[in-house]
PDB file of N, CA and C in Angstrom:
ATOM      1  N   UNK A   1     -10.605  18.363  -3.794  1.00  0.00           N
ATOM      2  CA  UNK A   1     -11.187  17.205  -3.126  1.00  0.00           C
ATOM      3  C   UNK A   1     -10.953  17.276  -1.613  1.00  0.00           C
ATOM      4  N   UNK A   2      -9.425  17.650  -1.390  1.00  0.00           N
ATOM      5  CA  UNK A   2      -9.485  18.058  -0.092  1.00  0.00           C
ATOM      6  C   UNK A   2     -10.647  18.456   0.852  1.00  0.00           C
ATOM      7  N   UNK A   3     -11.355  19.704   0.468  1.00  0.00           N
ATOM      8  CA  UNK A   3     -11.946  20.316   1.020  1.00  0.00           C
ATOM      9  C   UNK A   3     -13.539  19.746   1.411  1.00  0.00           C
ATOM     10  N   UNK A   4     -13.548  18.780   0.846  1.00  0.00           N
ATOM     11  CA  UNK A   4     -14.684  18.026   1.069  1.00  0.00           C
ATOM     12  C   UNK A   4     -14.534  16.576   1.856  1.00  0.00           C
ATOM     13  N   UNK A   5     -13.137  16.832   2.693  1.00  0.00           N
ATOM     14  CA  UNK A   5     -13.424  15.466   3.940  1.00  0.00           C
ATOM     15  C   UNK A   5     -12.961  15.990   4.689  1.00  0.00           C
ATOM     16  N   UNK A   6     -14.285  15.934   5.686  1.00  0.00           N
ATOM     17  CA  UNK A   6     -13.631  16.436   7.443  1.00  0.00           C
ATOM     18  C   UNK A   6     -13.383  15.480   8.346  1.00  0.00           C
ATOM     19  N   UNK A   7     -12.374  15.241   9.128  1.00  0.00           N
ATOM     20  CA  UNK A   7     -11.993  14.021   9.776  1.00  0.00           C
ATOM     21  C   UNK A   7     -12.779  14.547  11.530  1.00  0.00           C
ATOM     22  N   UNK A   8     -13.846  13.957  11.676  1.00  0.00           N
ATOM     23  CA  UNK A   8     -14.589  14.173  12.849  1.00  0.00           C
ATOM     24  C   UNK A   8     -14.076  13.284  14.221  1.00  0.00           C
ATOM     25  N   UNK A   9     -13.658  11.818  13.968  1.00  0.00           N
ATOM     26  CA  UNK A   9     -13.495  11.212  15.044  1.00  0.00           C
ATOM     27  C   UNK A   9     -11.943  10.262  14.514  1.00  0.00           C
ATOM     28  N   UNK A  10     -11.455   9.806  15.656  1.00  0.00           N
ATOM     29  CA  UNK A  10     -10.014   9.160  15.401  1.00  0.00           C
ATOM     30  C   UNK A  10      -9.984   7.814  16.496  1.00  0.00           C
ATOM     31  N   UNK A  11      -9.900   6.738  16.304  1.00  0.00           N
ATOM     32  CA  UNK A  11      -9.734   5.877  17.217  1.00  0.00           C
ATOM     33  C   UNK A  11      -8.103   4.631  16.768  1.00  0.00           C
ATOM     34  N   UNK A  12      -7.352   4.915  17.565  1.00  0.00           N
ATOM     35  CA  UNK A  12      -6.186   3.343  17.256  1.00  0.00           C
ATOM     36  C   UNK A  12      -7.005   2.163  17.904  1.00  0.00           C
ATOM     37  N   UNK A  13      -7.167   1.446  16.926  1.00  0.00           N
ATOM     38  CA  UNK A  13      -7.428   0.199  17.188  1.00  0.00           C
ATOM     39  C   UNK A  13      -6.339  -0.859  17.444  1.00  0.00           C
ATOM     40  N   UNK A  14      -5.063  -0.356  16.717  1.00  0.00           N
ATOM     41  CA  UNK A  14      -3.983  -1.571  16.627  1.00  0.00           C
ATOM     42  C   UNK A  14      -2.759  -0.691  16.352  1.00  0.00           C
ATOM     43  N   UNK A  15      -1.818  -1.234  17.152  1.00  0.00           N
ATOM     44  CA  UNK A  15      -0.313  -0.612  17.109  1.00  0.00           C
ATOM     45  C   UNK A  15       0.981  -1.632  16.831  1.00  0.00           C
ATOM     46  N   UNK A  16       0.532  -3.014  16.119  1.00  0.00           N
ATOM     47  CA  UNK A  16       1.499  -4.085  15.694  1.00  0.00           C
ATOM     48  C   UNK A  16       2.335  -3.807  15.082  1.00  0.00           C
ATOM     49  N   UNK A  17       2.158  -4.028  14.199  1.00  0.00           N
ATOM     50  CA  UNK A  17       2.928  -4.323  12.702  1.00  0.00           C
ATOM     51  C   UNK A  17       3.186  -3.169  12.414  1.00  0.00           C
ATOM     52  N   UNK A  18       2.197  -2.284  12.682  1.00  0.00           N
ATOM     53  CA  UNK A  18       1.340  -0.978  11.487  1.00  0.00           C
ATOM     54  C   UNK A  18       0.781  -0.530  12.513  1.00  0.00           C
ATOM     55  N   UNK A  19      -0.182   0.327  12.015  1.00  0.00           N
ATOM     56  CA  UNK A  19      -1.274   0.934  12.660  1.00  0.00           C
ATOM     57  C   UNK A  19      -2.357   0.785  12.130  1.00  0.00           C
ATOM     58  N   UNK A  20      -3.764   0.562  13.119  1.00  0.00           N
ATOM     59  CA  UNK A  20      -4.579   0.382  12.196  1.00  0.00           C
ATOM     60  C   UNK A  20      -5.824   1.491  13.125  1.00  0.00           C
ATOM     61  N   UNK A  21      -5.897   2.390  12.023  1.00  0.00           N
ATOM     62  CA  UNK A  21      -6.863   3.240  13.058  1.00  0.00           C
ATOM     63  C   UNK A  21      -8.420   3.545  12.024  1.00  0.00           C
ATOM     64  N   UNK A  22      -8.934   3.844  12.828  1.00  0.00           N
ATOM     65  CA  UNK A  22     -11.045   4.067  12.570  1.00  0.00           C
ATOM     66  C   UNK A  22     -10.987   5.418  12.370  1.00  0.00           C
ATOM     67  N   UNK A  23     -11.706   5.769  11.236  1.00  0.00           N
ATOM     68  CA  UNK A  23     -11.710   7.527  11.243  1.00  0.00           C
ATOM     69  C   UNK A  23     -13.433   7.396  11.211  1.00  0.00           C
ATOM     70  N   UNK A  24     -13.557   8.242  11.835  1.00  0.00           N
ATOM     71  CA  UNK A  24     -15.452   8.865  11.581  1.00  0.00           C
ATOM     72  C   UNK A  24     -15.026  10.395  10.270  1.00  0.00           C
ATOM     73  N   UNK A  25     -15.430  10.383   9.271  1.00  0.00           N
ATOM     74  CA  UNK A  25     -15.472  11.749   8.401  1.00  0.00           C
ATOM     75  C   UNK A  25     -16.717  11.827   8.217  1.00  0.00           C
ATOM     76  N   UNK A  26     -16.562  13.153   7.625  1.00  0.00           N
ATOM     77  CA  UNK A  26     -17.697  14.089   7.111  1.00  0.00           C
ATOM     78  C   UNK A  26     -17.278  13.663   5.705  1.00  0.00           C
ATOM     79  N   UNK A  27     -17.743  13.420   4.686  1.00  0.00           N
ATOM     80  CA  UNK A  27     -17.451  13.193   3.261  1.00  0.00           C
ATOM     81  C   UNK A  27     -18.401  14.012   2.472  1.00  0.00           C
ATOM     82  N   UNK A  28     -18.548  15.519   1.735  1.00  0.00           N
ATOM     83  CA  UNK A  28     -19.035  16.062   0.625  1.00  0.00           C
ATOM     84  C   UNK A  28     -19.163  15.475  -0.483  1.00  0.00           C
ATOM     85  N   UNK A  29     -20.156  14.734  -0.920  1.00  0.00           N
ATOM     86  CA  UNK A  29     -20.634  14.246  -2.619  1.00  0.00           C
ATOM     87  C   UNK A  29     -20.428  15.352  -3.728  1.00  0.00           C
ATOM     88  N   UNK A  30     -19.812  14.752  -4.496  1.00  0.00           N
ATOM     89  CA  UNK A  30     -19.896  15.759  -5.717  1.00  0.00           C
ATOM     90  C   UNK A  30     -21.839  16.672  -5.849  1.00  0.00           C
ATOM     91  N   UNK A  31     -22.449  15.656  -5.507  1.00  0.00           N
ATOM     92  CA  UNK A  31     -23.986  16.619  -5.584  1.00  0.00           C
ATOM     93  C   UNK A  31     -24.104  17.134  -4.192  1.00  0.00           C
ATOM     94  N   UNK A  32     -23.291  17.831  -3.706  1.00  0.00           N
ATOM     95  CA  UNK A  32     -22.929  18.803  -2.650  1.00  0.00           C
ATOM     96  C   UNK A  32     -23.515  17.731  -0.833  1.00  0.00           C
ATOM     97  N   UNK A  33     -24.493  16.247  -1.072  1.00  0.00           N
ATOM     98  CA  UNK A  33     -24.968  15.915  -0.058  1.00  0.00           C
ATOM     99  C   UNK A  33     -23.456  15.435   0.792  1.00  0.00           C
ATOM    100  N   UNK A  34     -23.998  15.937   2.175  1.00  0.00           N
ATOM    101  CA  UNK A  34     -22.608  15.401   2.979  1.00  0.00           C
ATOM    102  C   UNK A  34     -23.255  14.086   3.682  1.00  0.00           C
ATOM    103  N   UNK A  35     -21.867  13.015   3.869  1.00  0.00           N
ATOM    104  CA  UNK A  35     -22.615  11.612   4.274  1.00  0.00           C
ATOM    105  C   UNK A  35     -21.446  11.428   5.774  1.00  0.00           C
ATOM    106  N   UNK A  36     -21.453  11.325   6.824  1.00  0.00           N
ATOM    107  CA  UNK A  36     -21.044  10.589   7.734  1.00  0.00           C
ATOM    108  C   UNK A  36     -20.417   9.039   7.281  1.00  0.00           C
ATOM    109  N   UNK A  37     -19.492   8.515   7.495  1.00  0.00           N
ATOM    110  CA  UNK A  37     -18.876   7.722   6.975  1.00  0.00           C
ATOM    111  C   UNK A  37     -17.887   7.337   8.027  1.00  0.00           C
ATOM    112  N   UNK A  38     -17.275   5.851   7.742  1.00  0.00           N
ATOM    113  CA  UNK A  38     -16.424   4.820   8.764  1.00  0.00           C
ATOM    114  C   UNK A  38     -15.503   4.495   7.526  1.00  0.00           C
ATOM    115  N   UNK A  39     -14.322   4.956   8.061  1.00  0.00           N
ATOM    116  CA  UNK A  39     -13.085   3.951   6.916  1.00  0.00           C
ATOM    117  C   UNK A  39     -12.205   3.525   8.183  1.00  0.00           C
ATOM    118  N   UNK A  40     -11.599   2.843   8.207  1.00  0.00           N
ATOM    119  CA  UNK A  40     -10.167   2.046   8.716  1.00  0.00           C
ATOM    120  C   UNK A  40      -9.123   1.984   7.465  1.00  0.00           C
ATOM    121  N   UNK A  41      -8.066   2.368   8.319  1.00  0.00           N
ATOM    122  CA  UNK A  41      -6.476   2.539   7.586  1.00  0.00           C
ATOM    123  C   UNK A  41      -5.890   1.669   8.222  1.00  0.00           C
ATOM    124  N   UNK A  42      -5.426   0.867   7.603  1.00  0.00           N
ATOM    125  CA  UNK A  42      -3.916   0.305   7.933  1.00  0.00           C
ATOM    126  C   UNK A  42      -2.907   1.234   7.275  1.00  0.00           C
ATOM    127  N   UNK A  43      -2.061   1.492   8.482  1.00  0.00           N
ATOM    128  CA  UNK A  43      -0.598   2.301   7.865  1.00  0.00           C
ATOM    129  C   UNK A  43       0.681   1.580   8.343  1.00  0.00           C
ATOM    130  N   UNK A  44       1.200   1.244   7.057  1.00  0.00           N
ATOM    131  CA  UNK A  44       2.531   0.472   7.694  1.00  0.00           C
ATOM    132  C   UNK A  44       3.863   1.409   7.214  1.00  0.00           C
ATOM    133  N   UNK A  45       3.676   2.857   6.614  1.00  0.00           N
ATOM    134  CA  UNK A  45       4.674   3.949   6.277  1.00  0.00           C
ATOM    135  C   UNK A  45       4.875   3.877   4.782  1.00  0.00           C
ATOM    136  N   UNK A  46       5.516   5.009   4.302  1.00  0.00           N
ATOM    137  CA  UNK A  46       5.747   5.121   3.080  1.00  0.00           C
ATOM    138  C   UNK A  46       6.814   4.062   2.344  1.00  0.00           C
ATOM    139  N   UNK A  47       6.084   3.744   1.042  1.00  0.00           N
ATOM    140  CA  UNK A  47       6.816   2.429   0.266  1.00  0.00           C
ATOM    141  C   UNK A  47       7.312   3.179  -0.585  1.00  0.00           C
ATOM    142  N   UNK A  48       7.993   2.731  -1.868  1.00  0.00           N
ATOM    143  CA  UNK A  48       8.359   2.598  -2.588  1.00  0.00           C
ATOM    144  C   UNK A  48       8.047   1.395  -3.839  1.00  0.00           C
ATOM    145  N   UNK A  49       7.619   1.858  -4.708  1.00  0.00           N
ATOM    146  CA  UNK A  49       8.061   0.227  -6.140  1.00  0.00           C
ATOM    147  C   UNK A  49       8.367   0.715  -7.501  1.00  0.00           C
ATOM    148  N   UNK A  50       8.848  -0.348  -7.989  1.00  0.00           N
ATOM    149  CA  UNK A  50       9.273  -0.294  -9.620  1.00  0.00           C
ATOM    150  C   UNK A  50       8.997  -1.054 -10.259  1.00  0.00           C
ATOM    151  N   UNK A  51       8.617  -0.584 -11.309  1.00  0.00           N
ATOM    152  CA  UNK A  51       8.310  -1.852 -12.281  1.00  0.00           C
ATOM    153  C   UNK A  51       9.133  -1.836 -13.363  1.00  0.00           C
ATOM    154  N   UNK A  52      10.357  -2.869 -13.171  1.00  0.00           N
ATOM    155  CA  UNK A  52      11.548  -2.986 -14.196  1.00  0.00           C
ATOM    156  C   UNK A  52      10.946  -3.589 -15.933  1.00  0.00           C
ATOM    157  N   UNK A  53      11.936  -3.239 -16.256  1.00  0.00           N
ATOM    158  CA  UNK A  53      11.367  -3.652 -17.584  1.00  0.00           C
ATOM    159  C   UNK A  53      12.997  -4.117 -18.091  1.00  0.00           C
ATOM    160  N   UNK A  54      12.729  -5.699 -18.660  1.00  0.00           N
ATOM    161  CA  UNK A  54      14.002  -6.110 -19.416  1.00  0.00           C
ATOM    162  C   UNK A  54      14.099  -5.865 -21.502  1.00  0.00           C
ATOM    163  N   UNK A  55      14.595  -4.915 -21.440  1.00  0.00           N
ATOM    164  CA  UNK A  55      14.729  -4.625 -22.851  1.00  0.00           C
ATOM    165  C   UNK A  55      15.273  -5.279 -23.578  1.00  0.00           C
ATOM    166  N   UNK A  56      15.711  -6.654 -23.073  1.00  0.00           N
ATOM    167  CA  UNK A  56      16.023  -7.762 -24.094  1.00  0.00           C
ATOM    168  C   UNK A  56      15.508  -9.093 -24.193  1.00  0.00           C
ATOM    169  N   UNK A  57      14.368  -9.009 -23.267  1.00  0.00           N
ATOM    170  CA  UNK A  57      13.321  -9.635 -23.736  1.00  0.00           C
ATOM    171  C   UNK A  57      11.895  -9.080 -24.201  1.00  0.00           C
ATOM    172  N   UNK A  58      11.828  -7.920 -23.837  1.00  0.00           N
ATOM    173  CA  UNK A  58      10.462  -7.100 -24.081  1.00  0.00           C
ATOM    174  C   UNK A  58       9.461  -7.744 -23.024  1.00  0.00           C
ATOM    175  N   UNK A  59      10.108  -7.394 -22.073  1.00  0.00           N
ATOM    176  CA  UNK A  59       8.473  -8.028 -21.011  1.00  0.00           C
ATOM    177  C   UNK A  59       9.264  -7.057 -19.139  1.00  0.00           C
ATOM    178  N   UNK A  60       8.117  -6.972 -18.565  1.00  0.00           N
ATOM    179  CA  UNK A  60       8.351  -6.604 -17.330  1.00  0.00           C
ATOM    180  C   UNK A  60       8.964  -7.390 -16.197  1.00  0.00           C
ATOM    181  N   UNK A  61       9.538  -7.537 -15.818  1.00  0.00           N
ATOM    182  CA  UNK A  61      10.157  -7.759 -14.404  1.00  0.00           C
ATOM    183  C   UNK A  61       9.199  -8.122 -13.027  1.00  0.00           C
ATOM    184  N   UNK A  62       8.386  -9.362 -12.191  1.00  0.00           N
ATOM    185  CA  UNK A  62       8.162  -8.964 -11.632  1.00  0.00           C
ATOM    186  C   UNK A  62       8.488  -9.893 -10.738  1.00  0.00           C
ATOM    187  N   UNK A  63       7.945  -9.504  -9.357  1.00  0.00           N
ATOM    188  CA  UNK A  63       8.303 -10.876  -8.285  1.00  0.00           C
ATOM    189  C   UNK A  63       7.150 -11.959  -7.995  1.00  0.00           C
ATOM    190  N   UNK A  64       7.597 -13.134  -7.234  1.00  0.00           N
ATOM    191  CA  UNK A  64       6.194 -13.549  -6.784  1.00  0.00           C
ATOM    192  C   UNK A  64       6.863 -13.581  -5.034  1.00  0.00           C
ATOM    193  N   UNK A  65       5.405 -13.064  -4.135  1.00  0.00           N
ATOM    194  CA  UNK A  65       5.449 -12.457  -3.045  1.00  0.00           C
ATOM    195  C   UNK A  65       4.331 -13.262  -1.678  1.00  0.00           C
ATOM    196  N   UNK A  66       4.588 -13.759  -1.375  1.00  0.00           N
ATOM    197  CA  UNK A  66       3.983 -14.610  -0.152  1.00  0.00           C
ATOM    198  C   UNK A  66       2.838 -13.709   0.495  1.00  0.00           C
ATOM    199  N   UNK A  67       1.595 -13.581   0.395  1.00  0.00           N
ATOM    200  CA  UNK A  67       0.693 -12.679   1.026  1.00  0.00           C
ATOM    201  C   UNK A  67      -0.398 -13.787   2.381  1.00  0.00           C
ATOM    202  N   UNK A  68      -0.301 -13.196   3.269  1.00  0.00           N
ATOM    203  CA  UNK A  68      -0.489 -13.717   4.424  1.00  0.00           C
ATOM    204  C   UNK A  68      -2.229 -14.052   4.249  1.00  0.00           C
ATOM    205  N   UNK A  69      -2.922 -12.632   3.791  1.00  0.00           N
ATOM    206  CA  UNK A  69      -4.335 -12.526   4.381  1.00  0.00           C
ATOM    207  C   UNK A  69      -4.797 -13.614   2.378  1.00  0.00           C
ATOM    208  N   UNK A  70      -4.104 -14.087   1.378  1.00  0.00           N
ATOM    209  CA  UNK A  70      -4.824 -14.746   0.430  1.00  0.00           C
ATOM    210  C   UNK A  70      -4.329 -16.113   1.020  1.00  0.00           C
ATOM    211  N   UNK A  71      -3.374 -16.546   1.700  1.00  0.00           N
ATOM    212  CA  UNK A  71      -3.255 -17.945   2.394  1.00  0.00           C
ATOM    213  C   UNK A  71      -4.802 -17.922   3.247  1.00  0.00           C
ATOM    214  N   UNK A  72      -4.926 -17.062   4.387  1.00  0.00           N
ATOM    215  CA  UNK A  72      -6.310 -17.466   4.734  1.00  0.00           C
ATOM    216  C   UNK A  72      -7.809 -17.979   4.033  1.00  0.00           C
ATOM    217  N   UNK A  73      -7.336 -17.132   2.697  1.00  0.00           N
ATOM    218  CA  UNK A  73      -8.948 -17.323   2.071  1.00  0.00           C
ATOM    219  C   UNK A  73      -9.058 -18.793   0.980  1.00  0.00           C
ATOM    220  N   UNK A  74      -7.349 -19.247   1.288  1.00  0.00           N
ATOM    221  CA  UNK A  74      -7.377 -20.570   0.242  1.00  0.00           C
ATOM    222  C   UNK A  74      -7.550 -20.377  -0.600  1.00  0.00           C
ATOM    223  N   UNK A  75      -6.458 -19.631  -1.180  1.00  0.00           N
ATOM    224  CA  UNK A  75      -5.843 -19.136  -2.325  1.00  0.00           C
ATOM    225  C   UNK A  75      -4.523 -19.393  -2.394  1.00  0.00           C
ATOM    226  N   UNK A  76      -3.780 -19.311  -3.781  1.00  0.00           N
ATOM    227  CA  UNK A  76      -2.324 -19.180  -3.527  1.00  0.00           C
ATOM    228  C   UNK A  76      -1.700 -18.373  -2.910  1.00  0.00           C
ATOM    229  N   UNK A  77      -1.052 -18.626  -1.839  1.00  0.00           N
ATOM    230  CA  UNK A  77      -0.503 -16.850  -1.469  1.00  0.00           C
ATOM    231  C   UNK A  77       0.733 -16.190  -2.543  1.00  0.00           C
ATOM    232  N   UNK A  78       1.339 -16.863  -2.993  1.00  0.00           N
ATOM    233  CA  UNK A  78       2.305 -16.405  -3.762  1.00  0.00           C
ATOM    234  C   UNK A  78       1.512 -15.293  -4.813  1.00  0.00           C
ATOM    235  N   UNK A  79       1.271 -14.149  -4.229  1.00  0.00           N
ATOM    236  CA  UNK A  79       1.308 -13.342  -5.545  1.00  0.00           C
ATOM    237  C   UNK A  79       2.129 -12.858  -5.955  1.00  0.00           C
ATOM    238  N   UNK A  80       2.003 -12.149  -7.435  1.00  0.00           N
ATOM    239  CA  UNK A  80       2.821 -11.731  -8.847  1.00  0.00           C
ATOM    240  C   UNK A  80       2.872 -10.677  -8.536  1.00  0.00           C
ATOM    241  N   UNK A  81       3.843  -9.453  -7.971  1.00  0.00           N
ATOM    242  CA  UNK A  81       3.491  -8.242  -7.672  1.00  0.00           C
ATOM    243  C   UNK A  81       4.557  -7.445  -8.868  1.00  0.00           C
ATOM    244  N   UNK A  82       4.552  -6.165  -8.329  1.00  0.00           N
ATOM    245  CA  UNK A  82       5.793  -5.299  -8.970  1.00  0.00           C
ATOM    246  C   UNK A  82       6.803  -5.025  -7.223  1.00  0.00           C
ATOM    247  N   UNK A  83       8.069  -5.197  -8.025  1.00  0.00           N
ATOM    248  CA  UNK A  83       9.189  -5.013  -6.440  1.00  0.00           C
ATOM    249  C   UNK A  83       8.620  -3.864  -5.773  1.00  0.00           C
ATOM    250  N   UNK A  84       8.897  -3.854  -4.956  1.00  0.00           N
ATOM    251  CA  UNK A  84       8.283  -2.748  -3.868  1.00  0.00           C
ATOM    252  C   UNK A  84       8.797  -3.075  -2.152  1.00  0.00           C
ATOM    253  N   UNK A  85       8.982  -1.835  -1.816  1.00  0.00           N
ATOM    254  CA  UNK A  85       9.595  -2.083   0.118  1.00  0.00           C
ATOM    255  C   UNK A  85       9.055  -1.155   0.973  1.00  0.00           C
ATOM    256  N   UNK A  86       8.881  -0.822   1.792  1.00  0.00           N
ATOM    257  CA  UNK A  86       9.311   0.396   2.863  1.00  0.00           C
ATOM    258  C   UNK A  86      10.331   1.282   2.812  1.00  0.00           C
ATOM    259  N   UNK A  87       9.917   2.572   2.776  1.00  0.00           N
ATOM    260  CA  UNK A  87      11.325   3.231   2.858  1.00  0.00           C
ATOM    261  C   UNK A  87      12.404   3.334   4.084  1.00  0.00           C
ATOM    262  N   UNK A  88      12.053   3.235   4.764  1.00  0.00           N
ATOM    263  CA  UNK A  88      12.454   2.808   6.579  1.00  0.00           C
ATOM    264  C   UNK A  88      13.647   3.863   5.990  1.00  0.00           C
ATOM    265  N   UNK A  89      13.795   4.921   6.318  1.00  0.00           N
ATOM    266  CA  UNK A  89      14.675   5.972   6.219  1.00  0.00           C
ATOM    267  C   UNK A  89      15.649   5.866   4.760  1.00  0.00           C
ATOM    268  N   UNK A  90      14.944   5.236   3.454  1.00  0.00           N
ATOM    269  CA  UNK A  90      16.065   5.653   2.593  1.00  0.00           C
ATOM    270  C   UNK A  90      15.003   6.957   1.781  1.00  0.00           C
ATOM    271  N   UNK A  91      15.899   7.471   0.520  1.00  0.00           N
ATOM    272  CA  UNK A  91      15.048   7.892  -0.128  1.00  0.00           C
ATOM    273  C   UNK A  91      13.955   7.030  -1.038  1.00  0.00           C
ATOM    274  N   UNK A  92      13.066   7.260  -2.040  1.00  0.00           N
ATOM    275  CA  UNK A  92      12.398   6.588  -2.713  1.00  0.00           C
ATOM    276  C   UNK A  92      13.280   5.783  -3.696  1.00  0.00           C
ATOM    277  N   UNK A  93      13.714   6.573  -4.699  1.00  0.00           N
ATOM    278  CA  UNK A  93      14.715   5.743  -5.315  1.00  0.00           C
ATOM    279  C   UNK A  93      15.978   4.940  -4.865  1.00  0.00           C
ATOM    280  N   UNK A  94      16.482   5.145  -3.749  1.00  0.00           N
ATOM    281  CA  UNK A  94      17.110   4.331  -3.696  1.00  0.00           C
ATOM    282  C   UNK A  94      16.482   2.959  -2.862  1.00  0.00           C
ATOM    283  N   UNK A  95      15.441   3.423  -2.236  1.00  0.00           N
ATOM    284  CA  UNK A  95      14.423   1.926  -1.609  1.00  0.00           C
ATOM    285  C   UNK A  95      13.809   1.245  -2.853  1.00  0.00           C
ATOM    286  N   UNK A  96      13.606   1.643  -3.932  1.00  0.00           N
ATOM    287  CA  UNK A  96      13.342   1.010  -5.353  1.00  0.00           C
ATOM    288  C   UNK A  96      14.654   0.104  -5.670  1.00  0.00           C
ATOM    289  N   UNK A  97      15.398   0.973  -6.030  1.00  0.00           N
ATOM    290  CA  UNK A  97      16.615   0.102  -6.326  1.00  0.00           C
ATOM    291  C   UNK A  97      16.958  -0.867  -5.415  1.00  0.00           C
ATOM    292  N   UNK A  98      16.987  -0.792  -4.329  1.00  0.00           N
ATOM    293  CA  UNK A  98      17.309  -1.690  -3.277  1.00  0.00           C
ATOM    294  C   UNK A  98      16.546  -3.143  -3.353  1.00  0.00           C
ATOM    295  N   UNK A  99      15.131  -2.521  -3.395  1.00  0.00           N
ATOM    296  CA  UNK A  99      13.838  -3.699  -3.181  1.00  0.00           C
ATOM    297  C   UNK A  99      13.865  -4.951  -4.594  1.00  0.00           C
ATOM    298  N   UNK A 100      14.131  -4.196  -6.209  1.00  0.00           N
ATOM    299  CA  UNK A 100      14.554  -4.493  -7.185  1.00  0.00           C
ATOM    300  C   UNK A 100      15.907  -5.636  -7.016  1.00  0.00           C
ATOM    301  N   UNK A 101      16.643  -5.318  -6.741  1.00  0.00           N
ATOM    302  CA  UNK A 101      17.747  -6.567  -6.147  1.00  0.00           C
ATOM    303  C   UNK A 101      17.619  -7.219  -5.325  1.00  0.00           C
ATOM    304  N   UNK A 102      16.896  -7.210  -4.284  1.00  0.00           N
ATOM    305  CA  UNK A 102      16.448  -8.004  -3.469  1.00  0.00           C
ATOM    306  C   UNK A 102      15.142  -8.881  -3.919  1.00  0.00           C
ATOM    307  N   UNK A 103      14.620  -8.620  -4.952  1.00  0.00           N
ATOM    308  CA  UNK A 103      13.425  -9.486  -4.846  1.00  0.00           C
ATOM    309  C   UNK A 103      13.393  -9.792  -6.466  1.00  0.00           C
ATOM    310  N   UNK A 104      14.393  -9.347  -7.301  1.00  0.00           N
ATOM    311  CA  UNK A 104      14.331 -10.178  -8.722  1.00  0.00           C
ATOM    312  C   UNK A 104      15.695 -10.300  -8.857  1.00  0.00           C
ATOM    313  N   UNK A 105      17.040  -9.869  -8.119  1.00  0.00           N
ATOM    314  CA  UNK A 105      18.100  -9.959  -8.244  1.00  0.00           C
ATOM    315  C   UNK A 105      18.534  -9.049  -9.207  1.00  0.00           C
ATOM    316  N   UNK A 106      17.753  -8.528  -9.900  1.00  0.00           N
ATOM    317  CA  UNK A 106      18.328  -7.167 -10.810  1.00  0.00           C
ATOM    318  C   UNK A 106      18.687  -5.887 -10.218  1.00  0.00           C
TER     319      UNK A 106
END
């Protein structure tokens, strides 16, 4: 799949939080047509999540999580997620484990 996206143009639009940058690609169709194409990335770095499971109740583990952009649309923001963080310099598993106690206390 690789070989069928060429990254032609690069623009930062935003350096906040994250990054949020504009790519122009070349994108190859499986029926070989190539299409010019616009995506935007937000990158806020590599995460981590887990999805715990309590074996003495038989059910999953999850959090509920304050989301900024479903408050705008007048919605609940509290969504139901699985724990999950940033790794901000740990490894994966231990930013799992970490995020897991911090956000279900397990």
């Amino acid at each position: 799949m690789r070989d069928r996206v060429k990254v032609v143009g690069e623009t930062l639009l935003s350096s906040n939080w994250g990054r949020l940058t504009k790519y122009e690609i070349d994108y190859t169709r499986a029926d070989g047509v190539s299409q010019r194409q616009m995506r935007e990335v937000y990158d806020r770095g590599n995460a981590a999540a887990i999805l715990l499971y309590d074996p003495d109740r038989g059910t999953v583990v999850l959090t509920r999580q304050f989301r900024f952009p479903v408050f705008l649309q007048g919605d609940d923001p509290g969504l139901i997620e699985a724990c999950a963080g940033l790794l901000e310099g740990d490894e994966p598993e231990a930013c799992a484990r970490k995020e897991a106690e911090e956000e279900s206390g397990y």
